[in-house]
PDB file of N, CA and C in Angstrom:
ATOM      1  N   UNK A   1     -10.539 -15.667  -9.387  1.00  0.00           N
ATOM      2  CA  UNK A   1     -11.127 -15.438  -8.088  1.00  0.00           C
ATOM      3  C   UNK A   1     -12.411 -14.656  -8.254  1.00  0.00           C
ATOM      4  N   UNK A   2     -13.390 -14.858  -7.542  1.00  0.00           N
ATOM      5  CA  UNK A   2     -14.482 -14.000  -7.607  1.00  0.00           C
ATOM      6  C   UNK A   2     -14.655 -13.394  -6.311  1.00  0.00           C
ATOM      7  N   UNK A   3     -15.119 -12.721  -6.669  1.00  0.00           N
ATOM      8  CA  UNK A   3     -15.821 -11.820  -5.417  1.00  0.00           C
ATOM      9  C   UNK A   3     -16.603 -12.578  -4.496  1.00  0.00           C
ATOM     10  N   UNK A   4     -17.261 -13.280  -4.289  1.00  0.00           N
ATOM     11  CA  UNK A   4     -17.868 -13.750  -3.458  1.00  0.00           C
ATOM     12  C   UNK A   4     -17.019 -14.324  -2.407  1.00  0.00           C
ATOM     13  N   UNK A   5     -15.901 -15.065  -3.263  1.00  0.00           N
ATOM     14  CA  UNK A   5     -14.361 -15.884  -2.549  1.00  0.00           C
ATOM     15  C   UNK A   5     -13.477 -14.881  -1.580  1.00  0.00           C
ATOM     16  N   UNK A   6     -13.927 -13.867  -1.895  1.00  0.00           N
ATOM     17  CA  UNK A   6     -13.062 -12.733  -1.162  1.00  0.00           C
ATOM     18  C   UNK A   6     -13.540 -12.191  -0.161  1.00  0.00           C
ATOM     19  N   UNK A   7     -15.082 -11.703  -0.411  1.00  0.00           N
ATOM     20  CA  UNK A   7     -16.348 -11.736   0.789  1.00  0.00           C
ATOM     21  C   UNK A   7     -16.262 -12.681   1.542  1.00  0.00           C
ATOM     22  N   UNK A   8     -16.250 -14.203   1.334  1.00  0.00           N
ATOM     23  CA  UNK A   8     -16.255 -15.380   2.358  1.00  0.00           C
ATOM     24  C   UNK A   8     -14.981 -15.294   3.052  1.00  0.00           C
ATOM     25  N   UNK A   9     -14.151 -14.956   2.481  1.00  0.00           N
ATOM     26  CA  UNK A   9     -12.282 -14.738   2.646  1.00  0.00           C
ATOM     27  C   UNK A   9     -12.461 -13.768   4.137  1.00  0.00           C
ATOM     28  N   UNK A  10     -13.098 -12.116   3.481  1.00  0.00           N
ATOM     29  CA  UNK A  10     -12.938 -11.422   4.590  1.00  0.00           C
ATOM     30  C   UNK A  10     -13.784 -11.631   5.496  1.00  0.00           C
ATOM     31  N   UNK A  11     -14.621 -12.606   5.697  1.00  0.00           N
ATOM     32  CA  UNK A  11     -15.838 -12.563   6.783  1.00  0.00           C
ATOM     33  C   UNK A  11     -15.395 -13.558   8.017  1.00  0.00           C
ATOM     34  N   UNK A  12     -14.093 -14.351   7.469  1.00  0.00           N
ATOM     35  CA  UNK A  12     -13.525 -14.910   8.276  1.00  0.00           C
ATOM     36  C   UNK A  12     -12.941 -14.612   9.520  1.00  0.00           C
ATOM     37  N   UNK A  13     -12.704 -14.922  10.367  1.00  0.00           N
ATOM     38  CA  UNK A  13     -11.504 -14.285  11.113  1.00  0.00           C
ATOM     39  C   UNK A  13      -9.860 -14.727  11.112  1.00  0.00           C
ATOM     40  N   UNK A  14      -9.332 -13.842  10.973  1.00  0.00           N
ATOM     41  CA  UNK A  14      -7.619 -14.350  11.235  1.00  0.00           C
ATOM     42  C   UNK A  14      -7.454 -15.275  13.033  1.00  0.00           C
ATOM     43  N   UNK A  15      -6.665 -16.578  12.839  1.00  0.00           N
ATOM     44  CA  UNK A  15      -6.269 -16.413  14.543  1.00  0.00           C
ATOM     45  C   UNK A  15      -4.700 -15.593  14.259  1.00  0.00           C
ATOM     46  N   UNK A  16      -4.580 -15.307  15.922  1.00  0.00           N
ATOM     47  CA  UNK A  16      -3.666 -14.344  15.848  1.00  0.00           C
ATOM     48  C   UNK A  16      -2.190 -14.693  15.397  1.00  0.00           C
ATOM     49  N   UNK A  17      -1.984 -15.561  15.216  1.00  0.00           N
ATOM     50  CA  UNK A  17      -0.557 -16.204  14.568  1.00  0.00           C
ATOM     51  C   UNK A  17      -0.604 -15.581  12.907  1.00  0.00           C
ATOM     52  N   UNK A  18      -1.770 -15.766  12.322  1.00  0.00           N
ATOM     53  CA  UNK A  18      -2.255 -15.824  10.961  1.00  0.00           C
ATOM     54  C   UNK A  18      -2.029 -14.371  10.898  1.00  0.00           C
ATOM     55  N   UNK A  19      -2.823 -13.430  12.013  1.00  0.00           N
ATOM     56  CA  UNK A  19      -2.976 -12.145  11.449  1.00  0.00           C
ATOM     57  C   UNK A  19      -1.873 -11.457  11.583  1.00  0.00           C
ATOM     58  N   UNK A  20      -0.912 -12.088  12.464  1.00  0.00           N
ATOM     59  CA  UNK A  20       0.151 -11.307  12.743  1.00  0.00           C
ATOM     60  C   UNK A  20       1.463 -11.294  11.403  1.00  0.00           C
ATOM     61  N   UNK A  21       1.204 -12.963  10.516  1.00  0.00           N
ATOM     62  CA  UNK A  21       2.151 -12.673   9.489  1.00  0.00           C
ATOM     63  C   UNK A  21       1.502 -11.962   8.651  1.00  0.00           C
ATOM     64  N   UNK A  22       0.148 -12.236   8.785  1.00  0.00           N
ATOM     65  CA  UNK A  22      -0.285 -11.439   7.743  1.00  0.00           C
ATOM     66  C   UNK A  22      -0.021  -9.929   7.573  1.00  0.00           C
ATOM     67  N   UNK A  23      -0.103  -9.455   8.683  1.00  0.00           N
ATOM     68  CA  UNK A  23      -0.309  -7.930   8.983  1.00  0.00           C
ATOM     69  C   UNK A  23       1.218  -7.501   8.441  1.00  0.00           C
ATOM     70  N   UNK A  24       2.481  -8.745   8.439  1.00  0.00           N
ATOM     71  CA  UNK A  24       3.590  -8.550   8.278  1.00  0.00           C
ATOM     72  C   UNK A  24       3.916  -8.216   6.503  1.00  0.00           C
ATOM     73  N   UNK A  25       3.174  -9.307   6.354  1.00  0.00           N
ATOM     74  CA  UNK A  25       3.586  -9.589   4.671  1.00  0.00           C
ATOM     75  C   UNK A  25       2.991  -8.646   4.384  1.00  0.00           C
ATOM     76  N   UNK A  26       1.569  -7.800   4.386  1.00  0.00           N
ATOM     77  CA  UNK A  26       1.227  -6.756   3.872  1.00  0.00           C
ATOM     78  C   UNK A  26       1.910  -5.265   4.258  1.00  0.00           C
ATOM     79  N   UNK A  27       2.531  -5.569   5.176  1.00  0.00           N
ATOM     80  CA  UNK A  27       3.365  -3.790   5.546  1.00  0.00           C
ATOM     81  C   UNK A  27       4.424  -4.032   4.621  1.00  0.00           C
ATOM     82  N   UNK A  28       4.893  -5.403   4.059  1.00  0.00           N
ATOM     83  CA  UNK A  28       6.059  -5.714   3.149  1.00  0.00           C
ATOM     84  C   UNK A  28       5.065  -4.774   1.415  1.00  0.00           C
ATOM     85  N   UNK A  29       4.458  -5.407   1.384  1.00  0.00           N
ATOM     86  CA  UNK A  29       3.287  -4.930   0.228  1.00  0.00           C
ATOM     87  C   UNK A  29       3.064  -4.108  -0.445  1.00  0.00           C
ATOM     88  N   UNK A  30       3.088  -3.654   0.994  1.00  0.00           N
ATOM     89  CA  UNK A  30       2.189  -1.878   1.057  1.00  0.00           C
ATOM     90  C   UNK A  30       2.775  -0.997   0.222  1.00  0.00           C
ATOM     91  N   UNK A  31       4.017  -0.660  -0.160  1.00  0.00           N
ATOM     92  CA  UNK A  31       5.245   0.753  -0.354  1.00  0.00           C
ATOM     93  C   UNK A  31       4.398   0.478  -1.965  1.00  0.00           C
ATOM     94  N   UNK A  32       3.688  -0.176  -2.833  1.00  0.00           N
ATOM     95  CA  UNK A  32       3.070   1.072  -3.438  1.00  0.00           C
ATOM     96  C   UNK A  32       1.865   1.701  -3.210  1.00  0.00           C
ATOM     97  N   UNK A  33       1.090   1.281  -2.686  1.00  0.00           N
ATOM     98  CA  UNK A  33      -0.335   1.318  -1.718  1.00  0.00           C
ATOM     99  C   UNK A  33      -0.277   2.865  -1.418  1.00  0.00           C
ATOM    100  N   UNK A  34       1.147   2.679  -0.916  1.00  0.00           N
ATOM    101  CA  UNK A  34       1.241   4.197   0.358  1.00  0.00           C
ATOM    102  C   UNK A  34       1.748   5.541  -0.967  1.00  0.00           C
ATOM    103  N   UNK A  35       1.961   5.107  -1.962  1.00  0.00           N
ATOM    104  CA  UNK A  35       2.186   5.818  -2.970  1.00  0.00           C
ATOM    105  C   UNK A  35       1.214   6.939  -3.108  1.00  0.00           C
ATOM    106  N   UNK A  36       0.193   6.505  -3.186  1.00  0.00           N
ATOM    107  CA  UNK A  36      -1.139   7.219  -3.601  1.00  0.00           C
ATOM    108  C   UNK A  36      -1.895   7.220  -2.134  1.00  0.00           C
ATOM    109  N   UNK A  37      -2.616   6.421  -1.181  1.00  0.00           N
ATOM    110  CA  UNK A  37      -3.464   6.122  -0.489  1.00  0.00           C
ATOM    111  C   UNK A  37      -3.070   6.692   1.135  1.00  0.00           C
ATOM    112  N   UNK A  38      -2.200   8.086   1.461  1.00  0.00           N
ATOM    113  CA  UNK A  38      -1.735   8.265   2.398  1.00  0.00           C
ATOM    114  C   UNK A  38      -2.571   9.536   3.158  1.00  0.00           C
ATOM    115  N   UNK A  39      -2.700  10.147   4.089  1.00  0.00           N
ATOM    116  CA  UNK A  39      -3.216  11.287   4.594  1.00  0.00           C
ATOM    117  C   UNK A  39      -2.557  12.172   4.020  1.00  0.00           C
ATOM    118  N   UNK A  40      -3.126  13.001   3.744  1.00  0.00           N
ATOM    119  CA  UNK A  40      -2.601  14.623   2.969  1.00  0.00           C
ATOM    120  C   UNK A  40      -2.492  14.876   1.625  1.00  0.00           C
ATOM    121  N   UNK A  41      -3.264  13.786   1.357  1.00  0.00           N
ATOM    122  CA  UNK A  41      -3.416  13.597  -0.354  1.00  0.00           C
ATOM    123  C   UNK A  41      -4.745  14.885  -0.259  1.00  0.00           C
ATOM    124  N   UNK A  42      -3.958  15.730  -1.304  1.00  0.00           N
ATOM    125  CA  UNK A  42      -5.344  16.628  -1.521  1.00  0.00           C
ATOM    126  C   UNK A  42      -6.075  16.479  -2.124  1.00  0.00           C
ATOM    127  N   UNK A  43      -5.973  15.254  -3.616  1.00  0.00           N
ATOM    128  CA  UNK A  43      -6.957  15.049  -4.209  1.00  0.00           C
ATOM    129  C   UNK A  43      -8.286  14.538  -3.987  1.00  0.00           C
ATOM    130  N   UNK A  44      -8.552  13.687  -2.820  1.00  0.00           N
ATOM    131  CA  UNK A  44      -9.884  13.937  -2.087  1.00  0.00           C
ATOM    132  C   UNK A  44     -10.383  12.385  -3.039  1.00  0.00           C
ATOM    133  N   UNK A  45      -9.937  12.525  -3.610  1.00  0.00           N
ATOM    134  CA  UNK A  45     -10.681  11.080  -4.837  1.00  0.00           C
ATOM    135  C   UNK A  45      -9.888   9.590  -4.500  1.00  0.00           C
ATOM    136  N   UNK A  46      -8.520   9.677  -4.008  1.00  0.00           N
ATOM    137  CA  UNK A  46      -8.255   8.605  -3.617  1.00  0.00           C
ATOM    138  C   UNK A  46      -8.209   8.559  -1.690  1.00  0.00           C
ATOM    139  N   UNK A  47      -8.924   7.582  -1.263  1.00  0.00           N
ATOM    140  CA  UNK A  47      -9.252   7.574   0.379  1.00  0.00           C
ATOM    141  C   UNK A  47      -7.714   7.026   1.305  1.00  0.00           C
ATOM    142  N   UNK A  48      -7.505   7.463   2.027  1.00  0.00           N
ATOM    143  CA  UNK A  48      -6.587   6.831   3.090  1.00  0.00           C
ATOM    144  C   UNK A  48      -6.961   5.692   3.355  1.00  0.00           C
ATOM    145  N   UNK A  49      -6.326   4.483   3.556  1.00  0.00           N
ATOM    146  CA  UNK A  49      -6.709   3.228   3.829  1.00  0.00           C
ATOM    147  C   UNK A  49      -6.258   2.479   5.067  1.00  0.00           C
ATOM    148  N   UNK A  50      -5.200   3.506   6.121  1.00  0.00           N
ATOM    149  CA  UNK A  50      -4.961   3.442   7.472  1.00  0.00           C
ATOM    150  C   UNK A  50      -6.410   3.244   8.052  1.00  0.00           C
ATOM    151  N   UNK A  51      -6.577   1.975   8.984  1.00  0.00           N
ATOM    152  CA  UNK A  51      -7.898   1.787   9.815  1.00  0.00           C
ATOM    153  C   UNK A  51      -9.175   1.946   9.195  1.00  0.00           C
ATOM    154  N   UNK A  52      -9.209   1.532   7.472  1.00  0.00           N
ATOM    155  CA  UNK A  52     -10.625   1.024   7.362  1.00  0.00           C
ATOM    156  C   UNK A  52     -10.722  -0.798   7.638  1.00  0.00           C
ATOM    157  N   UNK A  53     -11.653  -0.987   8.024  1.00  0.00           N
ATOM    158  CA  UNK A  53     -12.190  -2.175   7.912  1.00  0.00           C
ATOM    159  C   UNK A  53     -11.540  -3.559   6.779  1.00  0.00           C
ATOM    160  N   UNK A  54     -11.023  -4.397   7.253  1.00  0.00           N
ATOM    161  CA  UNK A  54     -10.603  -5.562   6.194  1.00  0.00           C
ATOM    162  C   UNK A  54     -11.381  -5.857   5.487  1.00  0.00           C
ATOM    163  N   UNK A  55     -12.629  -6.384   6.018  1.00  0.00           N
ATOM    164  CA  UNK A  55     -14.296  -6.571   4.522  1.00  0.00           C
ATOM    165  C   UNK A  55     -14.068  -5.519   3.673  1.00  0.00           C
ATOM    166  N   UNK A  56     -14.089  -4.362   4.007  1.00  0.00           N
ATOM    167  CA  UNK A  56     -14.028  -3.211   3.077  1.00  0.00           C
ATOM    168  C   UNK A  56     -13.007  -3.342   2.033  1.00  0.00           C
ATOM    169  N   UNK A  57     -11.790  -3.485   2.407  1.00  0.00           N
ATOM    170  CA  UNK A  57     -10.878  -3.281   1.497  1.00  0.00           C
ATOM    171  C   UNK A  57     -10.762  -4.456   1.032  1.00  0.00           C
ATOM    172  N   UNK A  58     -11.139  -5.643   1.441  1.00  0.00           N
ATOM    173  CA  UNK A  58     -11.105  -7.135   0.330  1.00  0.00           C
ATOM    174  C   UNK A  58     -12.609  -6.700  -1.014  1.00  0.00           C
ATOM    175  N   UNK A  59     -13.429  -6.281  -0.501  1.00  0.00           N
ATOM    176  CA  UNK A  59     -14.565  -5.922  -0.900  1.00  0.00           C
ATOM    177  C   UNK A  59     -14.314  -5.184  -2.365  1.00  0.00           C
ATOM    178  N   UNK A  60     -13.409  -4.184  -2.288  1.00  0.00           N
ATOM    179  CA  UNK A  60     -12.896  -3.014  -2.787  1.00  0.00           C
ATOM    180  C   UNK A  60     -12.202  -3.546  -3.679  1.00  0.00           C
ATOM    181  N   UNK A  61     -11.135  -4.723  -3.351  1.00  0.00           N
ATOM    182  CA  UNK A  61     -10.040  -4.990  -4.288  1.00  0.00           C
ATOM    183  C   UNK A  61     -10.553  -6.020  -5.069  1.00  0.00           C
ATOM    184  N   UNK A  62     -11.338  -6.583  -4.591  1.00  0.00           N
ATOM    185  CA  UNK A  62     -12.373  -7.606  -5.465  1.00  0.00           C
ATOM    186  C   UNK A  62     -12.849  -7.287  -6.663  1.00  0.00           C
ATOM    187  N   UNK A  63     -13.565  -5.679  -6.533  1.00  0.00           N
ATOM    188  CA  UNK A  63     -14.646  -5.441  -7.529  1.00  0.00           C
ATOM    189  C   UNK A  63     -13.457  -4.804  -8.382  1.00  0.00           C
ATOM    190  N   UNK A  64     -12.438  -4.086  -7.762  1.00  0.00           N
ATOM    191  CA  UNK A  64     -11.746  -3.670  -8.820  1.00  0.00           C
ATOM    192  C   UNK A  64     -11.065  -4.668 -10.084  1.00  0.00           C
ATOM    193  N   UNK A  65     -10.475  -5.905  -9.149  1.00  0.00           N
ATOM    194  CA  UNK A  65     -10.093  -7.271  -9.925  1.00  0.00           C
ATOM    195  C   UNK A  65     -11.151  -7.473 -10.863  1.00  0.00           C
ATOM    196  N   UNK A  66     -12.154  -7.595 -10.397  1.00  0.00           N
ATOM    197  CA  UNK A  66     -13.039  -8.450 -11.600  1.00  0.00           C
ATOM    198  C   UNK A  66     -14.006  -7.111 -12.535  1.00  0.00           C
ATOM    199  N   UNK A  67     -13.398  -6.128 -12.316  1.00  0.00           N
ATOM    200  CA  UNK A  67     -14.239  -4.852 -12.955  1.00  0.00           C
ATOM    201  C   UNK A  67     -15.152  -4.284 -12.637  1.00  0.00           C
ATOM    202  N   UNK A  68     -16.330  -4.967 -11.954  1.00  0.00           N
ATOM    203  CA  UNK A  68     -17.161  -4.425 -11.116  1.00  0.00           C
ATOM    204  C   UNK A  68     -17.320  -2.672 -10.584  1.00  0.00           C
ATOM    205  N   UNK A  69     -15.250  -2.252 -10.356  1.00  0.00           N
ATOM    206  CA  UNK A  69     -15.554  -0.694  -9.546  1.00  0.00           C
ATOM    207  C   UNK A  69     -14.991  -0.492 -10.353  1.00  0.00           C
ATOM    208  N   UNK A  70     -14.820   0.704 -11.739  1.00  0.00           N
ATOM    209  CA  UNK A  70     -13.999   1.117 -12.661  1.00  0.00           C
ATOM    210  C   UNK A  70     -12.837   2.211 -11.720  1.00  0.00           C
ATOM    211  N   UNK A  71     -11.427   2.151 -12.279  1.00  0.00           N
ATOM    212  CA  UNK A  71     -10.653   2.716 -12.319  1.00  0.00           C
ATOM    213  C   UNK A  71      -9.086   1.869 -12.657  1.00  0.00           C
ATOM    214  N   UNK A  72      -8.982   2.392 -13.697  1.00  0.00           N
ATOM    215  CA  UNK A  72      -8.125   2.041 -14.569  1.00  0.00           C
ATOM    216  C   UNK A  72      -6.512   1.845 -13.858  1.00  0.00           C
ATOM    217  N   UNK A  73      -6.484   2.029 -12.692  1.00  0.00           N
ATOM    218  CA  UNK A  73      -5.118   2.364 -12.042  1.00  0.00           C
ATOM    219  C   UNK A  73      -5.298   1.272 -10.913  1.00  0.00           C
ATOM    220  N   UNK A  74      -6.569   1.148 -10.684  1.00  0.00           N
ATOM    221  CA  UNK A  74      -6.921   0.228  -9.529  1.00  0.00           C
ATOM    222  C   UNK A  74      -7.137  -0.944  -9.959  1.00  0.00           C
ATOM    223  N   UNK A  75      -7.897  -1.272 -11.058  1.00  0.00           N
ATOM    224  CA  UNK A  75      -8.280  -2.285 -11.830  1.00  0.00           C
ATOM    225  C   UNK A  75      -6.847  -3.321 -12.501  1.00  0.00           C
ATOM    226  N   UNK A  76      -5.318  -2.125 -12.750  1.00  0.00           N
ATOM    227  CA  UNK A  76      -4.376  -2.719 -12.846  1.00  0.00           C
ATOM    228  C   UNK A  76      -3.359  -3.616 -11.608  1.00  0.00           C
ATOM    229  N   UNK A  77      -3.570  -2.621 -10.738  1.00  0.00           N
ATOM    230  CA  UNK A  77      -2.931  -3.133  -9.321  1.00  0.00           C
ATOM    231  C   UNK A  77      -4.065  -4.378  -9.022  1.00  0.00           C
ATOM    232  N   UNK A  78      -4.815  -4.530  -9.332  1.00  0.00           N
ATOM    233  CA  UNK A  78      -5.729  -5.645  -7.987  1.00  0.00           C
ATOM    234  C   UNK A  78      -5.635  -7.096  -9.428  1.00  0.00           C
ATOM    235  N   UNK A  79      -5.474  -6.600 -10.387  1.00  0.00           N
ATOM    236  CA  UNK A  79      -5.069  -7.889 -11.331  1.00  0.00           C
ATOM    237  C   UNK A  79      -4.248  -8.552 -10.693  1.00  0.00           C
ATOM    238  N   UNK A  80      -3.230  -7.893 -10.584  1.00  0.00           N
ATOM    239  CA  UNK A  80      -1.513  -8.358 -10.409  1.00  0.00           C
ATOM    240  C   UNK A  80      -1.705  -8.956  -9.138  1.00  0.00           C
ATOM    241  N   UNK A  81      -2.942  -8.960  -7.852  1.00  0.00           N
ATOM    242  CA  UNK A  81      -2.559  -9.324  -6.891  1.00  0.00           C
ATOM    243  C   UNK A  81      -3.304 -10.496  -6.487  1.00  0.00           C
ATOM    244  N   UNK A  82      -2.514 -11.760  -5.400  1.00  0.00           N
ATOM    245  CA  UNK A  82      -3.097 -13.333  -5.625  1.00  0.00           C
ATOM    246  C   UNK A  82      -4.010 -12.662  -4.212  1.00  0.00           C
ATOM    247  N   UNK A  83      -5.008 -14.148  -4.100  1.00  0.00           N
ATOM    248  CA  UNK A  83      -5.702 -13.620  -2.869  1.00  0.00           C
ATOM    249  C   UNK A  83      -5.207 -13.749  -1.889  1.00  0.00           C
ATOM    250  N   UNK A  84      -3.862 -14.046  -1.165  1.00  0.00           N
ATOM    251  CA  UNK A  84      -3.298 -14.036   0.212  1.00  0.00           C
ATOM    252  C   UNK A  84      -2.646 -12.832   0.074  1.00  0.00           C
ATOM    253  N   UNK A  85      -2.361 -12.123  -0.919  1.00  0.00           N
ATOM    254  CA  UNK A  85      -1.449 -10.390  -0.895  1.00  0.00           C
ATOM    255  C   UNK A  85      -2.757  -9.535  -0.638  1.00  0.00           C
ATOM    256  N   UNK A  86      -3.846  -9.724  -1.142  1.00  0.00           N
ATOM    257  CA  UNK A  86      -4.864  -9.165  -0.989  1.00  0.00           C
ATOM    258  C   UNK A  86      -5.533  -9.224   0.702  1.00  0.00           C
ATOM    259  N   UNK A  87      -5.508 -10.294   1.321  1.00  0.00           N
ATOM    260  CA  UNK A  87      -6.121 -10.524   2.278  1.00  0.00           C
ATOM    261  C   UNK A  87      -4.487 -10.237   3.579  1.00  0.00           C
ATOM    262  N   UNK A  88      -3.541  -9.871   3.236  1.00  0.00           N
ATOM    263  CA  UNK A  88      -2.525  -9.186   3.815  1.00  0.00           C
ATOM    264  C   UNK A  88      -2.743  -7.708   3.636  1.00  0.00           C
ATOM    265  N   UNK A  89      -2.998  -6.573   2.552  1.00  0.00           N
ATOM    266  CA  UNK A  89      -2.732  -5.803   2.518  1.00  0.00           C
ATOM    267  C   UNK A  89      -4.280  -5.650   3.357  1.00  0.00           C
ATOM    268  N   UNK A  90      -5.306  -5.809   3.361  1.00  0.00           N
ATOM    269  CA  UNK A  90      -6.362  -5.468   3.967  1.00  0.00           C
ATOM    270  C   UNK A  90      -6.056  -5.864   5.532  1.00  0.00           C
ATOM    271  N   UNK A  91      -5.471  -6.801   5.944  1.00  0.00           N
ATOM    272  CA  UNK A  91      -4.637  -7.054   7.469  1.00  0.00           C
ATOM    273  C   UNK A  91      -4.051  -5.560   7.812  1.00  0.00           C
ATOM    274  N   UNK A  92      -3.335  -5.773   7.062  1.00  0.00           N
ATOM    275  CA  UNK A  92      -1.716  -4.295   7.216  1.00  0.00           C
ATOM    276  C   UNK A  92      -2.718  -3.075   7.657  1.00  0.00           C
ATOM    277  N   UNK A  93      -3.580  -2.842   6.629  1.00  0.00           N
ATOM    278  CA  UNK A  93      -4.134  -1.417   6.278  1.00  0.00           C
ATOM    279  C   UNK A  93      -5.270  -1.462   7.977  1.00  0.00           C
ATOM    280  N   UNK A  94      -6.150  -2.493   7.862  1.00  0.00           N
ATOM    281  CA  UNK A  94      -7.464  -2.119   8.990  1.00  0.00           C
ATOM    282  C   UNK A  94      -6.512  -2.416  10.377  1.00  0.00           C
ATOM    283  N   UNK A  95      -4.950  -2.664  10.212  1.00  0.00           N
ATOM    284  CA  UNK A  95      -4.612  -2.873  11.695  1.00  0.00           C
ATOM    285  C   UNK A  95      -4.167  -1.694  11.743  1.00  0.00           C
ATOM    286  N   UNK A  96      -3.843  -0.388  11.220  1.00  0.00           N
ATOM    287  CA  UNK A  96      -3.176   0.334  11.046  1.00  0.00           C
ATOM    288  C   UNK A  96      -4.611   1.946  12.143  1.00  0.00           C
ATOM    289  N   UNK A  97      -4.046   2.040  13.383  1.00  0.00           N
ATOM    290  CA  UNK A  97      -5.210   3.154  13.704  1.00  0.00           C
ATOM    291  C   UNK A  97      -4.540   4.641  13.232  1.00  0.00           C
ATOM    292  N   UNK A  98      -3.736   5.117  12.871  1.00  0.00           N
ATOM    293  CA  UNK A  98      -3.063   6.411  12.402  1.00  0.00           C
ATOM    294  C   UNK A  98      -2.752   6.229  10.996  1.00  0.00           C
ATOM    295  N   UNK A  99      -2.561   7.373  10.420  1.00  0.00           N
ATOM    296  CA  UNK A  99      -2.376   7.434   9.055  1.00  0.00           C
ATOM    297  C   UNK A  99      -0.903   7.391   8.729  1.00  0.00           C
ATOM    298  N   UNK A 100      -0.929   7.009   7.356  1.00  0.00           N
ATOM    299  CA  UNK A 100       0.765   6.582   7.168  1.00  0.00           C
ATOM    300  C   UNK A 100       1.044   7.363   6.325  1.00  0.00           C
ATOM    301  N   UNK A 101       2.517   7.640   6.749  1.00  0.00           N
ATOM    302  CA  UNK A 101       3.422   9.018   5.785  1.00  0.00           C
ATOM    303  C   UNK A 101       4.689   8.201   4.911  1.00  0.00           C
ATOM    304  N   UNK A 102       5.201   7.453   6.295  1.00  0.00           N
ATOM    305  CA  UNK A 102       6.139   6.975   5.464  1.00  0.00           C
ATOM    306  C   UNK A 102       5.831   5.432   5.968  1.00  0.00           C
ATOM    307  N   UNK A 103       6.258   4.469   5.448  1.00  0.00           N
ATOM    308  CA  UNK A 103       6.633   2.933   6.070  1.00  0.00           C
ATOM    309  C   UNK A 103       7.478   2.298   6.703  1.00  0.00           C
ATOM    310  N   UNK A 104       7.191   1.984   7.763  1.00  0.00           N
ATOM    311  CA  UNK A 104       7.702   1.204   9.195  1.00  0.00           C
ATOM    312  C   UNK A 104       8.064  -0.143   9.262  1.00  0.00           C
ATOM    313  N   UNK A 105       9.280  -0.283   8.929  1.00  0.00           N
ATOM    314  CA  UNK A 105       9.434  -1.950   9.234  1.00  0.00           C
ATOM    315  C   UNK A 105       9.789  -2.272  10.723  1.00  0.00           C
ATOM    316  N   UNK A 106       9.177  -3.084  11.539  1.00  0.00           N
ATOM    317  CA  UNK A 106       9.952  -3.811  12.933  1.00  0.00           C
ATOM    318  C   UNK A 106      11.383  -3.891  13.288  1.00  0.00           C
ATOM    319  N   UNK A 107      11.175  -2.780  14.087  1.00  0.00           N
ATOM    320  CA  UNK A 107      12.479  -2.603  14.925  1.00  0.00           C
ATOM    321  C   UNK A 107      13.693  -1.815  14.034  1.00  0.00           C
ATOM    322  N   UNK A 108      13.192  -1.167  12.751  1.00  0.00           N
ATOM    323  CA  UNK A 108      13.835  -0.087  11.961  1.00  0.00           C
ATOM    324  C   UNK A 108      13.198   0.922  11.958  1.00  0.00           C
ATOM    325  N   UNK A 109      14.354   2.152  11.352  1.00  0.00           N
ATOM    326  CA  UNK A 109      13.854   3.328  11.326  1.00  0.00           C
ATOM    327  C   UNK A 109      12.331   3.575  10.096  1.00  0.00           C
ATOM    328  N   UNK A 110      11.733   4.767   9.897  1.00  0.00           N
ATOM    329  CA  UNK A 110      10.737   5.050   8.938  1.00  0.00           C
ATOM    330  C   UNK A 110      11.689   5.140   7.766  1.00  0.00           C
ATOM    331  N   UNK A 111      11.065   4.061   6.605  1.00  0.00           N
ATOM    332  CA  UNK A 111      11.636   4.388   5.376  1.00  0.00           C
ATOM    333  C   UNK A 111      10.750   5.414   4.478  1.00  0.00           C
ATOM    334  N   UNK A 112      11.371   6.465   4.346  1.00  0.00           N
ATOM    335  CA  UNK A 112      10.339   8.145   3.930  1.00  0.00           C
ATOM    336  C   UNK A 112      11.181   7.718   1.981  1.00  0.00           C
TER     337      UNK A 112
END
């Protein structure tokens, strides 16, 4: 996959049937995402990813896939991932307006 495929990917729009599994399969996704990428991380070096932008984070997971953004932790996770997990977890994350502590499945309790 290249980057450009992922740029054209996120510049798209979801219709709402699309974004809604999508938004699904990526909250499925997410539990290692939320490992590191949550509010109250003090390290300041990895960003919360609740309510950024989908371009952004396809953008992001792109350059890390193909090397482009170095980090050795990121560069491993965005290997492992095809471009519809990618273009879900960027669904999940920019639909998300509050920050996440623990993960929420539909119509269950928070799994902490």
């Amino acid at each position: 996959m290249s980057l450009s495929l992922t740029a054209l990917a996120a510049a798209l729009p979801l219709t709402n049937a699309r974004a809604d599994d999508a938004t699904e399969y990526g909250a499925y996704l997410s539990g290692e995402c939320v490992t590191c990428h949550r509010s109250g991380n003090t390290d300041g070096k990895i960003p919360t990813l609740a309510g950024r932008e989908r371009g952004e984070i396809l953008t992001a997971l792109a350059a890390f896939k193909t090397g482009e953004r170095a980090s050795r932790v990121m560069q491993d996770v965005a290997a492992r991932l095809a471009d519809d997990e990618m273009q879900a977890l960027a669904a999940y994350f920019s639909s998300l307006t509050t920050s996440i502590e623990c993960r929420q499945e539909p119509s269950q309790e928070k799994k902490c």
